[in-house]
C-alpha atoms as a PDB file:
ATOM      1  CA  UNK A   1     -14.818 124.679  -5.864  1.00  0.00           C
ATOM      2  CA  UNK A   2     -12.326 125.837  -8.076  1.00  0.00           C
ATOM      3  CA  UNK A   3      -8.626 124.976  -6.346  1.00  0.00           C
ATOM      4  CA  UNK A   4      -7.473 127.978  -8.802  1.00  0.00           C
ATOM      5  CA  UNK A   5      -9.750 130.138  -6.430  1.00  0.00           C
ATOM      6  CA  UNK A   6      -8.690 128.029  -2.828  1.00  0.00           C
ATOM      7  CA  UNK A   7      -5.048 128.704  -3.277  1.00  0.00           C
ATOM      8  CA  UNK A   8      -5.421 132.587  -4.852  1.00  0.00           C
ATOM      9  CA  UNK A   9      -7.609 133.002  -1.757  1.00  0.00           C
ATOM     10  CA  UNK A  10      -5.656 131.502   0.909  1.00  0.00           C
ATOM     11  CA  UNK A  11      -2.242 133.104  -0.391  1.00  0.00           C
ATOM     12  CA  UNK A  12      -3.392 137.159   0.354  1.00  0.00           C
ATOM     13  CA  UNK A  13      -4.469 135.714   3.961  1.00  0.00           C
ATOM     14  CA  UNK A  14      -1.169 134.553   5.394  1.00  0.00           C
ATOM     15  CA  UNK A  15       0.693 137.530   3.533  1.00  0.00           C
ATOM     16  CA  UNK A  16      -1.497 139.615   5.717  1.00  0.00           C
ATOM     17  CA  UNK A  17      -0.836 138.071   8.705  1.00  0.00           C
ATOM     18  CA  UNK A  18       3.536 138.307   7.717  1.00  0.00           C
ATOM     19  CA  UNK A  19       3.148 141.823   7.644  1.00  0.00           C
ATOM     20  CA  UNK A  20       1.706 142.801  10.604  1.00  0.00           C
ATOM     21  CA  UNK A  21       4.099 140.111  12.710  1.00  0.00           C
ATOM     22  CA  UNK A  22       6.888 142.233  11.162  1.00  0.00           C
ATOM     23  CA  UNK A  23       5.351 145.767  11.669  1.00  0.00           C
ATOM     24  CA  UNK A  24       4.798 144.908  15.316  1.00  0.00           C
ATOM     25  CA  UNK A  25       7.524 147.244  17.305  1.00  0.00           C
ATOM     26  CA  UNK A  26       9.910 145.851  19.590  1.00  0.00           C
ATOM     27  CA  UNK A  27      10.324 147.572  22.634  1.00  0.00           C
ATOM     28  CA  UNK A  28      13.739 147.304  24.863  1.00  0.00           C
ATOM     29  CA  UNK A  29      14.167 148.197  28.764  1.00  0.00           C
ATOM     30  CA  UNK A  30      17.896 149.921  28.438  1.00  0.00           C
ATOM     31  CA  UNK A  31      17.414 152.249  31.395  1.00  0.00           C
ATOM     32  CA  UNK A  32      19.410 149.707  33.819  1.00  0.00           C
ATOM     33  CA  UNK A  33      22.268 150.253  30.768  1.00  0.00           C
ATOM     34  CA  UNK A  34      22.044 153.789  30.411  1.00  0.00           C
ATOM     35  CA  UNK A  35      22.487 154.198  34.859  1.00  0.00           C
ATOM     36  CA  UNK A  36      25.373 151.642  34.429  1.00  0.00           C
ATOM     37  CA  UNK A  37      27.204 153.754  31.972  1.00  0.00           C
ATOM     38  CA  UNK A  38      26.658 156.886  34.174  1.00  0.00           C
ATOM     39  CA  UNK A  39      27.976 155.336  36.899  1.00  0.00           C
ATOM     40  CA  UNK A  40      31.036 154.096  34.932  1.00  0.00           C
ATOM     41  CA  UNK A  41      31.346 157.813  33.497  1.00  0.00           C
ATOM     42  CA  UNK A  42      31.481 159.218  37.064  1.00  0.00           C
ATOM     43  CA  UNK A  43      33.916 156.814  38.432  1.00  0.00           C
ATOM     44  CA  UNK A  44      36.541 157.736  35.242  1.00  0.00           C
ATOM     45  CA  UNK A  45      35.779 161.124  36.244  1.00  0.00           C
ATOM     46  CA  UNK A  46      36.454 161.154  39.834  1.00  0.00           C
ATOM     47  CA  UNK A  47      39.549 159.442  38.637  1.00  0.00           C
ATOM     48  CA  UNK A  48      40.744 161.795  35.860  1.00  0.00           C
ATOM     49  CA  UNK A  49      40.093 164.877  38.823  1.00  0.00           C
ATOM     50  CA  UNK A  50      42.499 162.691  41.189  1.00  0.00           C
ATOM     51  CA  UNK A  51      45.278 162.174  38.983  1.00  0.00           C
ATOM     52  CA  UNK A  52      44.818 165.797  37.854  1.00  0.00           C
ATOM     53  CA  UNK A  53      45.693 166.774  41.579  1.00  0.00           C
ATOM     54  CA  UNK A  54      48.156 164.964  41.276  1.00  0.00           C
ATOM     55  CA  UNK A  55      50.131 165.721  38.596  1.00  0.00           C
ATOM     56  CA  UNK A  56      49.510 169.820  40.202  1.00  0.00           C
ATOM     57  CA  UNK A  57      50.890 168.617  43.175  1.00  0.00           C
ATOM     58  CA  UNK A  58      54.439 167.236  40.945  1.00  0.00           C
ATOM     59  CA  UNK A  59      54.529 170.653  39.034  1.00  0.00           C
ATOM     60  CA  UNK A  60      54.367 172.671  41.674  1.00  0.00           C
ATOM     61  CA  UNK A  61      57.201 170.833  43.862  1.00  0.00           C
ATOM     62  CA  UNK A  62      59.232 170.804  40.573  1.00  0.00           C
ATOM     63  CA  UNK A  63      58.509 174.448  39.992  1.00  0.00           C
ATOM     64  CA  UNK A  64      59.565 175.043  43.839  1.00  0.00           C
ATOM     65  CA  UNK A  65      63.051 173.070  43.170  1.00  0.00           C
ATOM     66  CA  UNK A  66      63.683 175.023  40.170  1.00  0.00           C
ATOM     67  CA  UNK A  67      63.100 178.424  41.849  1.00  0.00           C
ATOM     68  CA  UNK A  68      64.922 177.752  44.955  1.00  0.00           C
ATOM     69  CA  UNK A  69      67.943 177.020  42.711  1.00  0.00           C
ATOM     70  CA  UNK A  70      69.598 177.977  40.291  1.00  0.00           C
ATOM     71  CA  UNK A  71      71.440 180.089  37.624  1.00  0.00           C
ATOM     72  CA  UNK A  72      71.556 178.847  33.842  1.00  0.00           C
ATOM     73  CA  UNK A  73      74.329 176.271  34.294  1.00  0.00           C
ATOM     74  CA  UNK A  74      72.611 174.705  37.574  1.00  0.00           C
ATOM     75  CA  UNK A  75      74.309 176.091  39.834  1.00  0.00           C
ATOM     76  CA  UNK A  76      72.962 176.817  43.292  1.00  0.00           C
ATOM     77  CA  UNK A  77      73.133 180.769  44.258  1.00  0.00           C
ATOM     78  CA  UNK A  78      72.610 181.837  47.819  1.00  0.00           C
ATOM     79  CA  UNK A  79      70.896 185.230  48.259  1.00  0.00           C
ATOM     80  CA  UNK A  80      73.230 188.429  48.913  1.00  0.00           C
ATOM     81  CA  UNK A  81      73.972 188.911  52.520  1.00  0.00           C
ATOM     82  CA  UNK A  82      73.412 185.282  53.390  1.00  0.00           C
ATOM     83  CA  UNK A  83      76.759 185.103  55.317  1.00  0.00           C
ATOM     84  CA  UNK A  84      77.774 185.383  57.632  1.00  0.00           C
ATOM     85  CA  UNK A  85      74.917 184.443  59.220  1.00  0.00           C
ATOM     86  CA  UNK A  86      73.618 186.219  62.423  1.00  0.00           C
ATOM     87  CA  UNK A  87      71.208 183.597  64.059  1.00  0.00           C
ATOM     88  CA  UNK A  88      71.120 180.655  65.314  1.00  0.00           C
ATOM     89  CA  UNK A  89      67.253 180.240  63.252  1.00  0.00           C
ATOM     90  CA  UNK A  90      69.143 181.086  60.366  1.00  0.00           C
ATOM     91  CA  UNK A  91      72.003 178.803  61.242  1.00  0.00           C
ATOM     92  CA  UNK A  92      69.858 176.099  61.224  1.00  0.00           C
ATOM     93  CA  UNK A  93      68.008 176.853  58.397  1.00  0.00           C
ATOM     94  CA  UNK A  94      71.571 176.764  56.175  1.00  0.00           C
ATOM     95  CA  UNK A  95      71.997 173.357  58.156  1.00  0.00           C
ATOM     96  CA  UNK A  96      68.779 171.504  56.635  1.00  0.00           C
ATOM     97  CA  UNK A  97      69.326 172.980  53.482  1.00  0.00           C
ATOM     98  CA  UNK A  98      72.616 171.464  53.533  1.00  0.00           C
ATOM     99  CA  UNK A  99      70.857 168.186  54.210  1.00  0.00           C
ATOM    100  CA  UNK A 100      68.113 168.910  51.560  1.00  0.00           C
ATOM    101  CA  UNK A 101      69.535 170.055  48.744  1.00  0.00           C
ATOM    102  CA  UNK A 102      73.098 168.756  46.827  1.00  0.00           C
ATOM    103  CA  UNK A 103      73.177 171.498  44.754  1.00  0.00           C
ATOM    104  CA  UNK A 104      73.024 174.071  47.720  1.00  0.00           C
ATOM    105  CA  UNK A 105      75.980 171.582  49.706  1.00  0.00           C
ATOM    106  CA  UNK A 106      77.976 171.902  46.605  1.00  0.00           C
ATOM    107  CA  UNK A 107      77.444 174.985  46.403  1.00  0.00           C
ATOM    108  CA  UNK A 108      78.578 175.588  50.050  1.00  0.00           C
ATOM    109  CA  UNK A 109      81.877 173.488  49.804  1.00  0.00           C
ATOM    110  CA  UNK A 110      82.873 175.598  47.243  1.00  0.00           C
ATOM    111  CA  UNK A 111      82.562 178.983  48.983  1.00  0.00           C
ATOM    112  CA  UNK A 112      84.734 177.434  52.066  1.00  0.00           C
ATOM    113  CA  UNK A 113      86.887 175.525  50.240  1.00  0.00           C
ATOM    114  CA  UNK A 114      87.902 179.340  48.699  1.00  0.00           C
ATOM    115  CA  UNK A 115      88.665 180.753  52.079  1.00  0.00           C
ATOM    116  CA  UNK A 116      92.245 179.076  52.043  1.00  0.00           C
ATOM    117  CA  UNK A 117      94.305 178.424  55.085  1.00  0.00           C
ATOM    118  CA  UNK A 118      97.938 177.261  55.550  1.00  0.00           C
ATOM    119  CA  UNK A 119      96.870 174.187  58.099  1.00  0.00           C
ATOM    120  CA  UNK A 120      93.702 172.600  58.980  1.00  0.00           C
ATOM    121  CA  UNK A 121      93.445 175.004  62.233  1.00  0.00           C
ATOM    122  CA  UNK A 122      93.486 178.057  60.452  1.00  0.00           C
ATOM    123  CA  UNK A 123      91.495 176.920  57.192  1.00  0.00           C
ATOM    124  CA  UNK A 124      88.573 176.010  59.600  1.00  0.00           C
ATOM    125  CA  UNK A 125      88.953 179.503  61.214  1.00  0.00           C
ATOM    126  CA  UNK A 126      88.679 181.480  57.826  1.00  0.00           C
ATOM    127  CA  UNK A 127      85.565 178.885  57.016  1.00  0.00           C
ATOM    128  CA  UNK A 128      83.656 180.035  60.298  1.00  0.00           C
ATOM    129  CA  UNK A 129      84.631 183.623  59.930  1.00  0.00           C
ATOM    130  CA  UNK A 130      82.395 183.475  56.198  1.00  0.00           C
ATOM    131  CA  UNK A 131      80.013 181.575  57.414  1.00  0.00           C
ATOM    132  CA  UNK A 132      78.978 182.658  60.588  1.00  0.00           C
ATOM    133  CA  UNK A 133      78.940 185.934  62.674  1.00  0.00           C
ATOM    134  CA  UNK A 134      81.057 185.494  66.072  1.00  0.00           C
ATOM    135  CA  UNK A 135      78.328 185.754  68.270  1.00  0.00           C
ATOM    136  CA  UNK A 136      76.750 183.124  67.232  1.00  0.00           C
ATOM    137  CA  UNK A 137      79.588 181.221  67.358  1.00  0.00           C
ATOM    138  CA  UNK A 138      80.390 182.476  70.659  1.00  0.00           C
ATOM    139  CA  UNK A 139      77.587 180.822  72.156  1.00  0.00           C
ATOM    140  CA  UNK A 140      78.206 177.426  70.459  1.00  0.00           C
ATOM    141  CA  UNK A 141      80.356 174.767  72.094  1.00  0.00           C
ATOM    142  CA  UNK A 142      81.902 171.762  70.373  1.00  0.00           C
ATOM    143  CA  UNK A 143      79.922 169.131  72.236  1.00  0.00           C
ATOM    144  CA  UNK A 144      77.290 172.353  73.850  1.00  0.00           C
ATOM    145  CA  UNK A 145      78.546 171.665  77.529  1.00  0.00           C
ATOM    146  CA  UNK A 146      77.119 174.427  79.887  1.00  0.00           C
ATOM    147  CA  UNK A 147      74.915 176.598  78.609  1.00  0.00           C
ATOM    148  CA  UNK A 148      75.838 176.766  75.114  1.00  0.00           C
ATOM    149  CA  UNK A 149      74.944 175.152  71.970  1.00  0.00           C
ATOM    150  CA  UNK A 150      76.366 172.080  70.503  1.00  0.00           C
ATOM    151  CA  UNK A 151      77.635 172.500  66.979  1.00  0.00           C
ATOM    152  CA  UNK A 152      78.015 169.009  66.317  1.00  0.00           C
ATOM    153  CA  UNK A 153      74.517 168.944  66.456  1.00  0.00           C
ATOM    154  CA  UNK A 154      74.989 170.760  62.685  1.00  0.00           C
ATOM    155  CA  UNK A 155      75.267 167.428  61.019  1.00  0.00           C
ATOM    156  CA  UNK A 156      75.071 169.090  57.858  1.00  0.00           C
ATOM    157  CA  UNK A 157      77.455 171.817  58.337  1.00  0.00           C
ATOM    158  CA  UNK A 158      79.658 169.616  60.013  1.00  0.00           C
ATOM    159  CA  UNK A 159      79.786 167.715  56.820  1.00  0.00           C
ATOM    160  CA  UNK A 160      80.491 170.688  54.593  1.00  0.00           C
ATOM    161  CA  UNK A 161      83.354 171.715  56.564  1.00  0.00           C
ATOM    162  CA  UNK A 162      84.644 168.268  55.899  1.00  0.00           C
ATOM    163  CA  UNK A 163      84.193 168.163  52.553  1.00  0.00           C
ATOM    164  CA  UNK A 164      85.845 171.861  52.096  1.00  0.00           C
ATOM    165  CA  UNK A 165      88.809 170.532  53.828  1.00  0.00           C
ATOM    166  CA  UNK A 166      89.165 167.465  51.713  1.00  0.00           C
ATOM    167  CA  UNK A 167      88.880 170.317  48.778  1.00  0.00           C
ATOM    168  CA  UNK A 168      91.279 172.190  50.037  1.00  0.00           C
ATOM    169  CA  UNK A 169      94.004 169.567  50.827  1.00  0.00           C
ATOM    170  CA  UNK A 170      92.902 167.017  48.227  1.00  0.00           C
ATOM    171  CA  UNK A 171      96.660 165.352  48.143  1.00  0.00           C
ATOM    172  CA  UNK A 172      98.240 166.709  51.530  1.00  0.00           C
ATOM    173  CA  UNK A 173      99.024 164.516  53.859  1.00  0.00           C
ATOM    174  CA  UNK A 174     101.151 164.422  57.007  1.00  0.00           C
ATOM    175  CA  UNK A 175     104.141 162.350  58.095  1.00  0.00           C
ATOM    176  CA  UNK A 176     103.750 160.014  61.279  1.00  0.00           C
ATOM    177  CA  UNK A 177     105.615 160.122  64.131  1.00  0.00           C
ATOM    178  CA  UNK A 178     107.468 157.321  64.720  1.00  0.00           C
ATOM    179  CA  UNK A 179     105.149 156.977  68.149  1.00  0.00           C
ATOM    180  CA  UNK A 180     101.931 156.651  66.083  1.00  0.00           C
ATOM    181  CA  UNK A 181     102.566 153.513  64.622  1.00  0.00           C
ATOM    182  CA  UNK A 182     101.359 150.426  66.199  1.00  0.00           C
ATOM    183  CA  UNK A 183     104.426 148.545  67.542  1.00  0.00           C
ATOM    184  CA  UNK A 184     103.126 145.431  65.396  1.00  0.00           C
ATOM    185  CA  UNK A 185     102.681 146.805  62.129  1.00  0.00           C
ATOM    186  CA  UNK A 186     105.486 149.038  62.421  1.00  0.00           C
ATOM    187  CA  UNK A 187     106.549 147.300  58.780  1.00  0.00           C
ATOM    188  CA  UNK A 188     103.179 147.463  56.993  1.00  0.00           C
ATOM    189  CA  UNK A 189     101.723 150.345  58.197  1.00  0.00           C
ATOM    190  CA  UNK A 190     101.878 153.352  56.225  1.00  0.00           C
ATOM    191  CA  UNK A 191     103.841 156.531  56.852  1.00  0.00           C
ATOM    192  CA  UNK A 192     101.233 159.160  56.032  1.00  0.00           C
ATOM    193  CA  UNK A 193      97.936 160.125  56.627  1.00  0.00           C
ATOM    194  CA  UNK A 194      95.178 162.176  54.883  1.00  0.00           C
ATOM    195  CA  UNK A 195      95.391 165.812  56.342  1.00  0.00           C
ATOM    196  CA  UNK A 196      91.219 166.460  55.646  1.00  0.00           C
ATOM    197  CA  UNK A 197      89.976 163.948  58.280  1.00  0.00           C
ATOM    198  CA  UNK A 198      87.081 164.189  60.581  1.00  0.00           C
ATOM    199  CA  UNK A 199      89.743 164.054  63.725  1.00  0.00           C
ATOM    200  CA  UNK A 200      91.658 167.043  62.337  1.00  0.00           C
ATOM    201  CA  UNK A 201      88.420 169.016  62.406  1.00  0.00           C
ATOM    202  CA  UNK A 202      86.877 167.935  65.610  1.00  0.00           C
ATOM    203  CA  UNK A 203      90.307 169.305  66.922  1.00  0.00           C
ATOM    204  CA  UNK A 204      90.457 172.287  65.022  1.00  0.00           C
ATOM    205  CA  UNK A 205      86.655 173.694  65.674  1.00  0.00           C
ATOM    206  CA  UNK A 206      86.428 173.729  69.252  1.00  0.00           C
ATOM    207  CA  UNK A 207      89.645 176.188  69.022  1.00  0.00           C
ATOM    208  CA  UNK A 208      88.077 178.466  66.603  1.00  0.00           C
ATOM    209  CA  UNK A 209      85.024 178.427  68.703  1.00  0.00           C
ATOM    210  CA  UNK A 210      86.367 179.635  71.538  1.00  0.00           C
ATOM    211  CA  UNK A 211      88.451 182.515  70.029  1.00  0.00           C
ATOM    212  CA  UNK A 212      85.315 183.523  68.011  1.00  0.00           C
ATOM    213  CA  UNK A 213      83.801 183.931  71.663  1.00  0.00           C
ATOM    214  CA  UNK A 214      86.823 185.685  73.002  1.00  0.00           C
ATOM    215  CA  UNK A 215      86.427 188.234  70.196  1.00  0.00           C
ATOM    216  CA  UNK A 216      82.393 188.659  70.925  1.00  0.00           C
ATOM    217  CA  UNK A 217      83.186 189.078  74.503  1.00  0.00           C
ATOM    218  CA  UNK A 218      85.753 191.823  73.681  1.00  0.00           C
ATOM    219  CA  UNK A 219      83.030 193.371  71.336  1.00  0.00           C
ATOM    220  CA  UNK A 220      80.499 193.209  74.052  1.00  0.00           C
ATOM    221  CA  UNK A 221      82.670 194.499  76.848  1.00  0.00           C
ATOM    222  CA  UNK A 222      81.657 197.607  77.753  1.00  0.00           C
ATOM    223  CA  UNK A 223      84.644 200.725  77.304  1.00  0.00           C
ATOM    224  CA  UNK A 224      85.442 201.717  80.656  1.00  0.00           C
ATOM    225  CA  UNK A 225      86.520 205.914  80.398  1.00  0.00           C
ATOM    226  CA  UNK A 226      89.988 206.570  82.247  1.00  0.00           C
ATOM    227  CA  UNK A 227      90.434 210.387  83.538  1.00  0.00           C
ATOM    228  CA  UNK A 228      93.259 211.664  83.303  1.00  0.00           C
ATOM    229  CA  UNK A 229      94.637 213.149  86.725  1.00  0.00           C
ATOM    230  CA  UNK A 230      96.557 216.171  85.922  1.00  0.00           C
ATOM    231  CA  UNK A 231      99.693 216.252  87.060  1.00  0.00           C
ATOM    232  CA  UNK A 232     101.080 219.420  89.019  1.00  0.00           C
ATOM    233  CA  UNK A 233     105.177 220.366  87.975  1.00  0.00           C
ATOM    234  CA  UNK A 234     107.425 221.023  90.383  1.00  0.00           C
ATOM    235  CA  UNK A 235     107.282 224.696  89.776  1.00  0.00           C
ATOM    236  CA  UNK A 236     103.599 224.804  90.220  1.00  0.00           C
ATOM    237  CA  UNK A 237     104.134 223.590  93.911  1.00  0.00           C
ATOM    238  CA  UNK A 238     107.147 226.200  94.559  1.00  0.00           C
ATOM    239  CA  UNK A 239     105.407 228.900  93.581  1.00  0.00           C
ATOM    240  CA  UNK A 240     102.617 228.159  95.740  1.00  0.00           C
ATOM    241  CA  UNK A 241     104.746 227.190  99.133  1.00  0.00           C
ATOM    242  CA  UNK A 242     106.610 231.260  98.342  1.00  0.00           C
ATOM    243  CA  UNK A 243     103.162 232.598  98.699  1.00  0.00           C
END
């Protein structure tokens, strides 16, 4: 046998047998892939949807704040006719805000502040005649003994009024007495005090509560119609004794 032949004959065979190894397809199982990607997929989407919500949720309490507010410059404005106020809902309503909202307190101290006053006492009278009606006031107290209302209970108010008398009479202060100083520290102690303090209020308020109730009472009272009698002269009564 011719080797020439062997080799040319044996060469074809195992090319044959190459290509169809290679043209064999190769199959993959990628469907546990393809469910793991879903699930992936769904869980960024649940998560995009949640912090979509959320960010709604911020814009929408931002877009609140800015409507409850404010002119151009930032200012808090309160609506027309909001004082004086005429119920106690309403009084309490101006009381959270005060607690809420700076701009609105700032807002507030200002518009007291304006009312003026020559002393604490009557300052905190012109403050309660803008800001509330007398008959509401009338049936506040200071400390709501009886039947009434406490005002103190006004935490925010009560702070407002403060800090419009500390507007009002940023540098006043008042001399001592020489009986207010403690016998000790008679040297050291000093010879003035702030006139804005919370004392000076809580004495001043409990006054201007009860003459805003005086004056509702008055209001209230009902107008009692006096007849006159007519009165009969003296020659009205001779005139009928002659006849």
């Amino acid at each position: 046998m011719n080797h020439d032949q062997v080799d040319e004959g044996v060469a074809p065979d195992e090319n044959v047998e190459s290509q169809q190894f290679l043209s064999v397809p190769v199959v993959y199982d990628d469907s546990a892939f393809k469910s793991e990607v879903l699930k992936q997929l769904e869980a960024i989407t649940i998560t995009l949807q949640e912090h979509g919500s959320l960010l709604n949720s911020i814009i929408s309490q931002l877009d609140e704040q800015l409507a409850s507010n404010k002119n151009d410059d930032g200012c808090y404005e309160f609506q027309v006719n909001t004082f004086p106020v005429t119920s106690v809902t309403k009084l309490r309503e101006i009381d959270s805000l005060m607690l809420n909202n700076s701009s609105a307190k700032q807002k507030m101290v200002a518009i007291l502040a304006g009312c003026g006053g020559s002393n604490v006492e009557r300052a905190v009278d012109l403050m309660f005649a803008k800001l509330v009606d007398d008959e509401v006031s009338g049936i506040h107290s200071f400390k709501g003994k009886g039947k009434k209302l406490s005002f103190t209970s006004y935490s925010g108010l009560m702070d407002v009024l403060l800090g419009s008398l500390s507007t009002c009479y940023k540098n006043d202060k008042i001399k001592l007495k020489f009986f207010d100083f403690p016998i000790r520290r008679i040297a050291s102690y000093p010879r003035t005090k702030p006139l804005a303090t919370f004392e000076n209020l809580n004495n001043a308020i409990p006054k201007t509560l009860k003459k805003a109730a005086d004056r509702s009472r008055l209001k209230n009272k009902p107008i009692v119609e006096v007849k006159e009698t007519s009165k009969r002269s003296d020659d009205d009564i001779n005139l009928e004794t002659s006849q």
